[in-house]
Protein backbone atom coordinates (compact mmCIF):
# COMPACT_ATOMS: atom_id res chain seq x y z
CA UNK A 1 2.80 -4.96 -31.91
CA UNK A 2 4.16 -1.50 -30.91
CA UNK A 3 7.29 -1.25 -28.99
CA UNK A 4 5.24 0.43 -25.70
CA UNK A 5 2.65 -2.42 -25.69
CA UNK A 6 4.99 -5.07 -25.77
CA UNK A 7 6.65 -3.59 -22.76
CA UNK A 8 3.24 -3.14 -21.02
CA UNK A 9 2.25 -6.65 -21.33
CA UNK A 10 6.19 -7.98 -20.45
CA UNK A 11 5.55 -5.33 -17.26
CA UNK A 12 2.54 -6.54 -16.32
CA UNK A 13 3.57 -10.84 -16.40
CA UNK A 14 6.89 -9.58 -14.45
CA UNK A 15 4.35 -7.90 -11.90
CA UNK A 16 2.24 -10.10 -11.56
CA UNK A 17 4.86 -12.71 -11.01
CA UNK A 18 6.63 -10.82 -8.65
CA UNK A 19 3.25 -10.13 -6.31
CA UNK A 20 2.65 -13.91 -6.50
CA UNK A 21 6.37 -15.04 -5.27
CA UNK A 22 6.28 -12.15 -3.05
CA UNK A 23 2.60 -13.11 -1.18
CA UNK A 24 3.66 -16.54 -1.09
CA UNK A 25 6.90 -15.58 0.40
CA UNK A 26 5.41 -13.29 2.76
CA UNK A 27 2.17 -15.65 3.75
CA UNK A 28 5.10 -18.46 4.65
CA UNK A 29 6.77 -16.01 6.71
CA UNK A 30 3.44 -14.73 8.54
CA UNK A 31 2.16 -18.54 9.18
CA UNK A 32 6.06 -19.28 10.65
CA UNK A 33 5.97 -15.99 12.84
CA UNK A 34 2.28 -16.14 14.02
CA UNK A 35 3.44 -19.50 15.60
CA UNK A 36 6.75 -18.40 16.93
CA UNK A 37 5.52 -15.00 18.30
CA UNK A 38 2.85 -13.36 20.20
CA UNK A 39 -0.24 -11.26 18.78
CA UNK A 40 0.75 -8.25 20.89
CA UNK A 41 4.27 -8.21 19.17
CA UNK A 42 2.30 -7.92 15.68
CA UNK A 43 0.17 -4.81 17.54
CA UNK A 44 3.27 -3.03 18.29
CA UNK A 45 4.62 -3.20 15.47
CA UNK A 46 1.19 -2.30 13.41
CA UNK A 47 1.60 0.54 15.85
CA UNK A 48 4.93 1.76 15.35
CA UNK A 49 4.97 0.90 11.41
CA UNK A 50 1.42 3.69 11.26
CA UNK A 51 3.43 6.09 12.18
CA UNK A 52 6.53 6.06 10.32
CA UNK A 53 4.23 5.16 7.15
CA UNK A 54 2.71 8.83 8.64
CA UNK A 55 5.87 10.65 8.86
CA UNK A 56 7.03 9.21 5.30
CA UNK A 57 3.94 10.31 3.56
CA UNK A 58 3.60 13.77 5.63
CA UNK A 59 7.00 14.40 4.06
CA UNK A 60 6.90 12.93 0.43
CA UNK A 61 7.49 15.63 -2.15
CA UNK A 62 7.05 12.92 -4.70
CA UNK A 63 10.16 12.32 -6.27
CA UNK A 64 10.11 8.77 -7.55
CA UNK A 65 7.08 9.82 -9.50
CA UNK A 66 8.87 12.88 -10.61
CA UNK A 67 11.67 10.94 -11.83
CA UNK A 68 9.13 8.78 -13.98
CA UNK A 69 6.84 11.62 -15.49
CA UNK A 70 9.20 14.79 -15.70
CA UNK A 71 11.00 15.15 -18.80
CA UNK A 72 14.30 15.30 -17.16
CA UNK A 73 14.23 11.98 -15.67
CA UNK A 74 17.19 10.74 -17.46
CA UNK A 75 19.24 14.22 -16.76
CA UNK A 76 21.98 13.47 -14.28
CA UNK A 77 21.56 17.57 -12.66
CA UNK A 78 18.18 16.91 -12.12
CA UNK A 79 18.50 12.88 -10.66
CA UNK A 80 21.29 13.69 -8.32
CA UNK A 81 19.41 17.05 -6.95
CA UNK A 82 16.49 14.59 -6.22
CA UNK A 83 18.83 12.03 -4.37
CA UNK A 84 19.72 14.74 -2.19
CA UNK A 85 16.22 16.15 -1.82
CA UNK A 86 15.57 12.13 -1.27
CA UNK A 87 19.21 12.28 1.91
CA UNK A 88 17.38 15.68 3.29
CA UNK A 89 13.68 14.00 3.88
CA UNK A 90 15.38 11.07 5.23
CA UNK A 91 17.17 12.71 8.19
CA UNK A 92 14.25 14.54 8.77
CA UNK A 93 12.06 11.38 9.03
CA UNK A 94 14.34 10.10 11.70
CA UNK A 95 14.44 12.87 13.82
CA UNK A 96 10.86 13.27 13.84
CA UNK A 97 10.65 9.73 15.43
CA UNK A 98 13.10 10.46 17.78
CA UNK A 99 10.97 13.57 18.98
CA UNK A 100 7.48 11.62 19.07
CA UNK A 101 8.69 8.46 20.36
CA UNK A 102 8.34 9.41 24.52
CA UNK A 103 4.85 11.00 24.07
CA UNK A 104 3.41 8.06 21.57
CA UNK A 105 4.76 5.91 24.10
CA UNK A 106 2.48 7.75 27.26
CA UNK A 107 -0.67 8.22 24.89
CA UNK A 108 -0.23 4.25 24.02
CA UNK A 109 0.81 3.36 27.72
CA UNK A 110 3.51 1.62 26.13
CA UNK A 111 7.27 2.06 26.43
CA UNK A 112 8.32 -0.46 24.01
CA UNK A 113 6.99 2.21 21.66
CA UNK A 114 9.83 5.06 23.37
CA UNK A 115 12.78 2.62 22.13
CA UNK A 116 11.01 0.43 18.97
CA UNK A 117 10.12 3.99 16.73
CA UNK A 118 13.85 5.67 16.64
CA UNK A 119 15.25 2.13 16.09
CA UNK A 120 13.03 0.98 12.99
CA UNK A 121 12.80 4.76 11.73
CA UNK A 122 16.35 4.80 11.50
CA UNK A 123 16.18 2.77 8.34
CA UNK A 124 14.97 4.74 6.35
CA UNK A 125 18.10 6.95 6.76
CA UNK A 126 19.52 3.86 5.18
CA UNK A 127 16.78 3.78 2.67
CA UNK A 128 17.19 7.44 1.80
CA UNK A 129 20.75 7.16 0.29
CA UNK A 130 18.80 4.38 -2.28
CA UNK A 131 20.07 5.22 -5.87
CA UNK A 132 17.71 6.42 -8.04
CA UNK A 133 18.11 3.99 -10.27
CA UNK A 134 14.80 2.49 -9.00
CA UNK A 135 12.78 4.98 -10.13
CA UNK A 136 14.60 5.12 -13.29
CA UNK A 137 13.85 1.20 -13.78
CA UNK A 138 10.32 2.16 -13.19
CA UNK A 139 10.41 4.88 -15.68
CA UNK A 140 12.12 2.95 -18.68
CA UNK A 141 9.52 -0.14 -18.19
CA UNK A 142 12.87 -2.41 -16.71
CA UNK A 143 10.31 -4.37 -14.54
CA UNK A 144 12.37 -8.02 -14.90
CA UNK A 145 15.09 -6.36 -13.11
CA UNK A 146 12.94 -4.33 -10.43
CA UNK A 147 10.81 -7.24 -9.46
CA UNK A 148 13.83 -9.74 -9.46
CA UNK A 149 15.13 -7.12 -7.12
CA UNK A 150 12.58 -6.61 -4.85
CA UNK A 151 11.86 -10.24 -3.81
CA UNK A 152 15.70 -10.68 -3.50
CA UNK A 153 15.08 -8.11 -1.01
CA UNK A 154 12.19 -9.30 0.83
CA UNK A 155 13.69 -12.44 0.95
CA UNK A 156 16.63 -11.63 2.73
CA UNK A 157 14.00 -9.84 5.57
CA UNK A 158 11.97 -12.48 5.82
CA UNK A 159 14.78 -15.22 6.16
CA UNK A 160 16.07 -12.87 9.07
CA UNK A 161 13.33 -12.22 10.70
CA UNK A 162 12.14 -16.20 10.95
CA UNK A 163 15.95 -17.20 11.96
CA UNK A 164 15.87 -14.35 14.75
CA UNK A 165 12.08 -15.67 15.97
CA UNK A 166 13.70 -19.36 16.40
CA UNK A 167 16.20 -18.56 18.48
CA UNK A 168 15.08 -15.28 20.10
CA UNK A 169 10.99 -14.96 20.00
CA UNK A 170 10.72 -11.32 20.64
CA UNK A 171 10.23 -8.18 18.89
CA UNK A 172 13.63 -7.52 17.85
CA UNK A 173 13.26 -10.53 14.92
CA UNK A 174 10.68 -7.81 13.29
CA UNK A 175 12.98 -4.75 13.83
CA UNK A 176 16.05 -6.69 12.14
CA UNK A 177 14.56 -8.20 9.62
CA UNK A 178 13.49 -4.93 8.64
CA UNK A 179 16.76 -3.83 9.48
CA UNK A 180 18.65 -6.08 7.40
CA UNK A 181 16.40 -5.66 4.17
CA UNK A 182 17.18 -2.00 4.09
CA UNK A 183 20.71 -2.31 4.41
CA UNK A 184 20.80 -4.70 1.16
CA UNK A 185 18.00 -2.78 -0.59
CA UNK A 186 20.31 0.23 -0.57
CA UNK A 187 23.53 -1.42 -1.39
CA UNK A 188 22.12 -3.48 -4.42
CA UNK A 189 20.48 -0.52 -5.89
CA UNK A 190 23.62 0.92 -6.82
CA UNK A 191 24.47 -2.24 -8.54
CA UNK A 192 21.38 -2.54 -10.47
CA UNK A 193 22.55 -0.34 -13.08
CA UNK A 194 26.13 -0.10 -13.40
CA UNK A 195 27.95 2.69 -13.29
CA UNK A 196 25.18 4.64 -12.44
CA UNK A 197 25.65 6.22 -9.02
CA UNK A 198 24.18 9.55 -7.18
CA UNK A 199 26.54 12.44 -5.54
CA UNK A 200 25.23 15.26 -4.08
CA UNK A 201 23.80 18.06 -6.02
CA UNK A 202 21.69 21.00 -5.99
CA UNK A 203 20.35 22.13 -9.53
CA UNK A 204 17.93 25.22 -8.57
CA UNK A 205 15.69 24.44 -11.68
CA UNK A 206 15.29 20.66 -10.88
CA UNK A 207 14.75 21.57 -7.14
CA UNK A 208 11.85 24.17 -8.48
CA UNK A 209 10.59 21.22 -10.83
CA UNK A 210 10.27 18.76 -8.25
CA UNK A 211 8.87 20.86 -5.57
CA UNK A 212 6.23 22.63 -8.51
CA UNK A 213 5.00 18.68 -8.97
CA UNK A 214 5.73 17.37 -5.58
CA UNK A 215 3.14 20.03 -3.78
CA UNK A 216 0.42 18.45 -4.61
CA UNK A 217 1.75 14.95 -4.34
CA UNK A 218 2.98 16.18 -0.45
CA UNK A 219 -0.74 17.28 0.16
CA UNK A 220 -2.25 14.20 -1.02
CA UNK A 221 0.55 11.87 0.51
CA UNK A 222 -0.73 13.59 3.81
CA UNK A 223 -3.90 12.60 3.24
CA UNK A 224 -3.22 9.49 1.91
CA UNK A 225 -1.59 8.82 5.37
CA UNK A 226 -4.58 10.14 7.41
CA UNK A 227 -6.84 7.77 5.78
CA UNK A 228 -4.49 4.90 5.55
CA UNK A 229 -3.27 4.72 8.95
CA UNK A 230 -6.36 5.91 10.86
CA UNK A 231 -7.67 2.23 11.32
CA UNK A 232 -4.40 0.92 13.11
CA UNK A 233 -4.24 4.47 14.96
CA UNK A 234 -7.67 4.70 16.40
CA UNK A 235 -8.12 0.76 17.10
CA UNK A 236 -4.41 1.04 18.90
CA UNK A 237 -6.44 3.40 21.36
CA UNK A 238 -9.93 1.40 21.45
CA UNK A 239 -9.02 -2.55 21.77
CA UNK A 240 -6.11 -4.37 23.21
CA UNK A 241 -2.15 -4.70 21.24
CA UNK A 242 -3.57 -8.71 21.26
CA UNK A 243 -6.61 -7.97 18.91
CA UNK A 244 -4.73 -4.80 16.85
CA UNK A 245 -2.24 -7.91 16.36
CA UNK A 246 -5.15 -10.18 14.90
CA UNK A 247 -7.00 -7.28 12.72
CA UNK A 248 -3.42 -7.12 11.31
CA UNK A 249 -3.24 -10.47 10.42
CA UNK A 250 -6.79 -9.51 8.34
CA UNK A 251 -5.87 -6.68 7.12
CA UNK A 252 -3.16 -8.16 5.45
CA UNK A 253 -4.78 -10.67 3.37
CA UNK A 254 -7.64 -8.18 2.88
CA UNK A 255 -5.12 -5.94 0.92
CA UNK A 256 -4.30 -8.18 -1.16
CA UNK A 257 -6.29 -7.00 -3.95
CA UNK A 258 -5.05 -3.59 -3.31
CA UNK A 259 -1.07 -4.40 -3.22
CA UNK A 260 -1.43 -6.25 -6.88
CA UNK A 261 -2.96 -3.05 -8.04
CA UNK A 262 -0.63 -0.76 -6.49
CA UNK A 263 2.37 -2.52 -8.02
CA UNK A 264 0.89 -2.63 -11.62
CA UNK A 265 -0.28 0.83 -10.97
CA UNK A 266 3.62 1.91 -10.21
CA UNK A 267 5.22 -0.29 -12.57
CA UNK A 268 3.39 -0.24 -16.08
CA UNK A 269 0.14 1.54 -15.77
CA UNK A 270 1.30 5.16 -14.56
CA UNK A 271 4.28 5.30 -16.49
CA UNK A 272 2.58 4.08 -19.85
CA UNK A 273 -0.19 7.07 -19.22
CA UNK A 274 2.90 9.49 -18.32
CA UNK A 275 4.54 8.50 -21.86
CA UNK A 276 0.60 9.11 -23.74
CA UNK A 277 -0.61 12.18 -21.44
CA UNK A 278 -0.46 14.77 -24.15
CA UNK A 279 -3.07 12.74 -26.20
CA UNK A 280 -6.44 14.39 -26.76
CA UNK A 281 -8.84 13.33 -23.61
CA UNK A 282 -11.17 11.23 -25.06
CA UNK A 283 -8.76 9.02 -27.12
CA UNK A 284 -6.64 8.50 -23.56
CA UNK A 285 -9.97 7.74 -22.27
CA UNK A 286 -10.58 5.09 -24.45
CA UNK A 287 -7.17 3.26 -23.87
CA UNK A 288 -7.88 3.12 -20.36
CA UNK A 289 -10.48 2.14 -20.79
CA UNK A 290 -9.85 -0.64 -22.69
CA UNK A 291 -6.99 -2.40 -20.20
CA UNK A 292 -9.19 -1.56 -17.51
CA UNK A 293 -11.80 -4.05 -18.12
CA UNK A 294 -9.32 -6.95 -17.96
CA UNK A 295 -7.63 -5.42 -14.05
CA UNK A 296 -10.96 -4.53 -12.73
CA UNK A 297 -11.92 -8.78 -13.66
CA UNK A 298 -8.98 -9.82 -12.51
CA UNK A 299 -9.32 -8.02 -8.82
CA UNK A 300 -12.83 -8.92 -9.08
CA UNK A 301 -12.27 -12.69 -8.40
CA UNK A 302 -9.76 -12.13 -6.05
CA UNK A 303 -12.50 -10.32 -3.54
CA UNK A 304 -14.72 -12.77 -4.24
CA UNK A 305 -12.34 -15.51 -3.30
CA UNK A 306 -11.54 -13.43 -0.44
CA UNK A 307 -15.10 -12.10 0.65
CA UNK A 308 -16.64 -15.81 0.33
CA UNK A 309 -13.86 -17.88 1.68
CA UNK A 310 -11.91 -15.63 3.71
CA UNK A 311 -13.16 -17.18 6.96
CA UNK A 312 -12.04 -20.69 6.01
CA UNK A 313 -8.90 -19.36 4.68
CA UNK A 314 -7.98 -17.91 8.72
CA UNK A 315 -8.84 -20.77 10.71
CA UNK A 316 -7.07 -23.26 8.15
CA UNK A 317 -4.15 -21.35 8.40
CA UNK A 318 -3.86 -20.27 11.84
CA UNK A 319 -4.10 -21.39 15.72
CA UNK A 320 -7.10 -20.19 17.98
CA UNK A 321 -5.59 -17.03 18.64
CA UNK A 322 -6.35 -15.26 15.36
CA UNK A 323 -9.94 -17.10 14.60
CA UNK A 324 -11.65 -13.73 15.77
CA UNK A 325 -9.66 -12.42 12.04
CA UNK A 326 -12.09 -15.19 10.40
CA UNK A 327 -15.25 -12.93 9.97
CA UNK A 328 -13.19 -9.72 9.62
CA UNK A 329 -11.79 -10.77 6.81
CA UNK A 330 -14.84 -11.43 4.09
CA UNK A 331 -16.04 -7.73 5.28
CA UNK A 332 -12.32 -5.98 4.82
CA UNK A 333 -11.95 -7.55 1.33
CA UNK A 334 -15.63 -6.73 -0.32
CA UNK A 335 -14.85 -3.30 1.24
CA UNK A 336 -11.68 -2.87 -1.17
CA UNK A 337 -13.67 -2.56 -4.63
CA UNK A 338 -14.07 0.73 -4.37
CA UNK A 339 -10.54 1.37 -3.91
CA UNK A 340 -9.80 -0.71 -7.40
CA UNK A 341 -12.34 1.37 -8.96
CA UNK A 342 -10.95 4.45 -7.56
CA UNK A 343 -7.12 3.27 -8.47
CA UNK A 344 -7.58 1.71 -12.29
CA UNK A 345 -7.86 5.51 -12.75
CA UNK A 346 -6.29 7.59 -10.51
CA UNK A 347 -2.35 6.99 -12.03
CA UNK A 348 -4.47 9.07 -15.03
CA UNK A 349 -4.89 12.35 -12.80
CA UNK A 350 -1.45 11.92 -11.38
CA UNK A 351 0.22 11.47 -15.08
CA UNK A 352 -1.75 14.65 -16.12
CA UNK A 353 -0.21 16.80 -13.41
CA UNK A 354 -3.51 16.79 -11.21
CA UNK A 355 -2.48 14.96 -8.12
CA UNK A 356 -4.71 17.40 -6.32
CA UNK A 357 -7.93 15.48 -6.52
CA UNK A 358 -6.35 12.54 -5.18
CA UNK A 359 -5.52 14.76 -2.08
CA UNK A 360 -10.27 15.70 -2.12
CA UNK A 361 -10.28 12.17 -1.93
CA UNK A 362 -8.13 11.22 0.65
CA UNK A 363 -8.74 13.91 3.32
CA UNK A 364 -12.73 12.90 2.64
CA UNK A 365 -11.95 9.25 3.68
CA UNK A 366 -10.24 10.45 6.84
CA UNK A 367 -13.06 12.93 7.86
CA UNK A 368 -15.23 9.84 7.09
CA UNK A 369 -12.97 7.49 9.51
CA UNK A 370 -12.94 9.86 12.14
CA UNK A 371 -17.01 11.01 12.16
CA UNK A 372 -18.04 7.54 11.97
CA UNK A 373 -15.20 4.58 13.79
CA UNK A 374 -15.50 5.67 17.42
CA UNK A 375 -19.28 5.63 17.51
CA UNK A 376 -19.40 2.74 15.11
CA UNK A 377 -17.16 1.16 17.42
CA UNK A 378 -19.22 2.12 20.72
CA UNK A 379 -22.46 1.25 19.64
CA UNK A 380 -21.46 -2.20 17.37
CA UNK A 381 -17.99 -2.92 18.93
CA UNK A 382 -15.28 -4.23 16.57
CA UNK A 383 -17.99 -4.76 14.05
CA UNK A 384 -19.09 -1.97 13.35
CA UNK A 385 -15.54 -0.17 13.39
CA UNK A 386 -14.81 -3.30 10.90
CA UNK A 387 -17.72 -2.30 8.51
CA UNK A 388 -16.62 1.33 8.79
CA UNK A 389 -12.75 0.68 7.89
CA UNK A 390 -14.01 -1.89 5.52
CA UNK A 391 -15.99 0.89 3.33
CA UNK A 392 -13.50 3.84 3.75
CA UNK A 393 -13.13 4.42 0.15
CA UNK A 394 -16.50 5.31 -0.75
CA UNK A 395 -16.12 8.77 -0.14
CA UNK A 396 -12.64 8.40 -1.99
CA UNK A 397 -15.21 7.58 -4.86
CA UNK A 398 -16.78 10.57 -5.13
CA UNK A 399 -13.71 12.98 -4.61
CA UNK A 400 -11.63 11.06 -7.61
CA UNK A 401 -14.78 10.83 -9.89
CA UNK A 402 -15.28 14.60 -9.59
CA UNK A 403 -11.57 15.24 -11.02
CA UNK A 404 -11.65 12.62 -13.41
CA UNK A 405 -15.18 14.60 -14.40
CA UNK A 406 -13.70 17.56 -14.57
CA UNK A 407 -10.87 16.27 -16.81
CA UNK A 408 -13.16 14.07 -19.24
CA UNK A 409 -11.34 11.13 -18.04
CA UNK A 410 -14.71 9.25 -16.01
CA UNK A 411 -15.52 5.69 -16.40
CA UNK A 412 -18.72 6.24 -14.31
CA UNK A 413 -20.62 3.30 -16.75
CA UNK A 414 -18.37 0.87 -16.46
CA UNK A 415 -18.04 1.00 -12.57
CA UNK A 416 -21.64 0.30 -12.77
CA UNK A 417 -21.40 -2.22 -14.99
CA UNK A 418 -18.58 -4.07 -13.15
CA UNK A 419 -19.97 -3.24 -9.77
CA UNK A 420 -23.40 -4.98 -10.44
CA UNK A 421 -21.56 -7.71 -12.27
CA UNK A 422 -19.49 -8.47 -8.86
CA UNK A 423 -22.71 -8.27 -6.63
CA UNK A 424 -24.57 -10.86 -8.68
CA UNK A 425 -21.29 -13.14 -9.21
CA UNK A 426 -20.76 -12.87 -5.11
CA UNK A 427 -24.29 -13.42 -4.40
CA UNK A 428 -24.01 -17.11 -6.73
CA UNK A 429 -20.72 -18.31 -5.08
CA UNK A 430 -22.15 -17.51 -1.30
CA UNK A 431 -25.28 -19.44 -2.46
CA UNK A 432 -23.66 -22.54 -3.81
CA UNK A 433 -21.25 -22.21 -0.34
CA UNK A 434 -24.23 -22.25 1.73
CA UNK A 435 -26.23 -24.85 -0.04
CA UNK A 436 -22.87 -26.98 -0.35
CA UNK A 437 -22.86 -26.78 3.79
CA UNK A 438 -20.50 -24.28 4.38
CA UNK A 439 -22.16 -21.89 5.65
CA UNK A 440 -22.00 -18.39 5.76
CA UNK A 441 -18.93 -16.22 6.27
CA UNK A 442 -20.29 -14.28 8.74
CA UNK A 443 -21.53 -16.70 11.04
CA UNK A 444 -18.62 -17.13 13.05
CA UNK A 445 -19.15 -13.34 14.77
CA UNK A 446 -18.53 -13.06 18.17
CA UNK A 447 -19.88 -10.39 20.51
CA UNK A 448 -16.89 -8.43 21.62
């Protein structure tokens, strides 16, 4: 077994590992907080966290990718000039917040907002002096040590943030227990790799490197944002902070499928295709290929899980308060295959220098969230905004399979394939639910 694979399949256990210990860290925490806090607290913060998610992608020039695909990744010029493009962004972030805080607050009619978006954007100042040494983990396959890392450091933000809710149920056990995981998270990234630690530099060609790469990545990061956050953004306006606070609580699970693929996709998957992107087109094709049938399986069960047993899932799991996140859920998590179609090949175009596709993609999911979530949402109520968020990524679809066209790199057969398999399989498991008297998933819908 070649030296590459055996570090694939090593990065992919680790991964998958880590998301498990990490959900079922993070699904303890949610069940603890849900109980100890209010829904609107949740709202706020889905709030607040949209729009430094916004600012952080509207200013991402891609550097941890450009650390993992240049060929000066290991070059100490070219590392350090990125930590200090990395310093820069960070201080820019923060100030931004500062700036929109007041206004968000008046367009919201909520003040919280004026005092809760400088306080939690200020860490990622803190974040921004990370060492680089994550991305360099990431690019030499070290994913023991990066997953080992990150649950030590979602650990420490969750323990916070429950010990703050006992004794102090309020928003402030969210904004330091974020707080307190940045702090660490910068701190034990220079420890990671010893003796490796970032100064301040400014290598002209590395700058001109990262910002040649990073334009695109900026564009579609934008974009990315736009159709990410428009859900939270546009709900914050149309219902109340109590039911933004319960579509969170859907969301989350919803994105389940999605987070798995997004850490394999950062860990093992892009930089594997970054290390084999100079191979001929149809032979990278093929490899792809190949692993993809196993990841698009896996995720396959997990939406079916979610999309026929998401209901009983919520009201198991929480009080009264959140049932109304019973029937969203089902509907949010058959609405993310399309995104694992869309991202089992989109580390491909990134790896070949062609983030610009991603960026078609993106900006056609926002158009599509912004032509059709207020009306769907006037004429269906939270339904039919549900069904729209729910579906976003169809129009991501198209947009990614007309790059991946244009670069020989489509798997357009075996998204049908795959897609018709997961219709029939969903189709059997809601029969045998119903005819074992469970129901539908969808019965529970309210008029809202």
């Amino acid at each position: 077994m070649s030296s590459l694979k055996q570090k694939a399949i090593k990065g992919t256990i680790w991964t998958l590992v880590g998301y498990g210990c990490g959900n079922v860290l993070r699904l303890a925490n949610n069940l603890i907080l849900t109980r100890l806090l209010e829904p609107e607290l949740f709202g706020l913060m889905a709030l607040a966290n949209s729009f430094l998610t916004g600012i952080n992608l509207f200013s991402d020039i891609g550097i941890k990718p450009s650390i993992i695909q240049n060929e000066r990744g290991d070059d100490p010029d070219f590392l350090n000039t990125a930590w200090t493009l990395q310093v820069i962004r960070s201080w820019f972030i923060w100030l931004v917040c500062l700036v929109a805080s007041v206004p968000l607050s008046k367009f919201y009619n909520e003040p919280v907002i004026g005092w809760l978006l400088p306080l939690i954007g200020f860490s990622v100042i803190i974040n921004g002096f990370s060492s680089t040494n994550i991305a360099t983990l990431n690019r030499r396959l070290m994913v023991a040590k990066l997953t080992l890392f990150n649950l030590v450091v979602k650990s420490i933000s969750l323990v916070v943030m429950v010990i703050w809710a006992l004794f102090n149920p309020t928003i402030w056990a969210l904004v330091v227990g974020n707080f307190c995981s940045s702090v660490f998270g910068m701190i034990r990234s220079y420890l990671i790799l010893p003796g490796k630690f970032n100064r301040f530099a400014w290598d002209k060609s590395a700058v001109k490197e990262l910002f040649s790469f990073g334009r695109w990545v900026f564009i579609s990061t934008i974009m990315v944002f736009l159709a990410t956050q428009a859900d939270r953004l546009i709900l914050g306006k149309l219902v109340s902070k109590e039911m933004l606070g319960v579509y969170s609580v859907a969301f989350i699970f919803s994105q389940i499928p999605k987070n798995l693929l997004s850490s394999v996709n950062q860990q093992v998957i892009f930089p594997i295709i970054s290390s084999q992107k100079d191979l001929p087109r149809k032979q990278l094709r093929a490899k792809i290929e190949k692993k993809r049938w196993l990841i698009l399986f896996g995720l396959m069960a997990i939406i079916i899980l979610l999309g026929s047993f998401g209901d009983i899932i919520i009201l198991n799991l929480y009080d009264q308060r959140y049932y109304d996140a019973a029937w969203m859920l089902p509907i949010l998590a058959v609405g993310m295959w399309p995104f694992v179609l869309n991202q089992t090949n989109s580390p491909a175009l990134i790896a070949i220098g062609k983030p610009f596709y991603l960026a078609i993609g993106n900006f056609s999911k926002f158009m599509f969230m912004v032509i059709l979530l207020p009306p769907a949402f006037q004429s269906m109520g939270l339904l039919g905004a549900i069904i729209v968020v729910a579906f976003n990524d169809l129009p991501v679809y198209v947009g990614m399979n007309y790059g991946l066209w244009r670069e020989k790199l489509a798997s357009n057969l075996q998204d049908f394939i795959c897609t018709i398999i997961l219709i029939v399989l969903l189709a059997l498991v809601l029969a045998g639910r119903y005819y074992l008297g469970f129901g539908f998933p969808l019965e529970r819908i309210i008029n809202i």
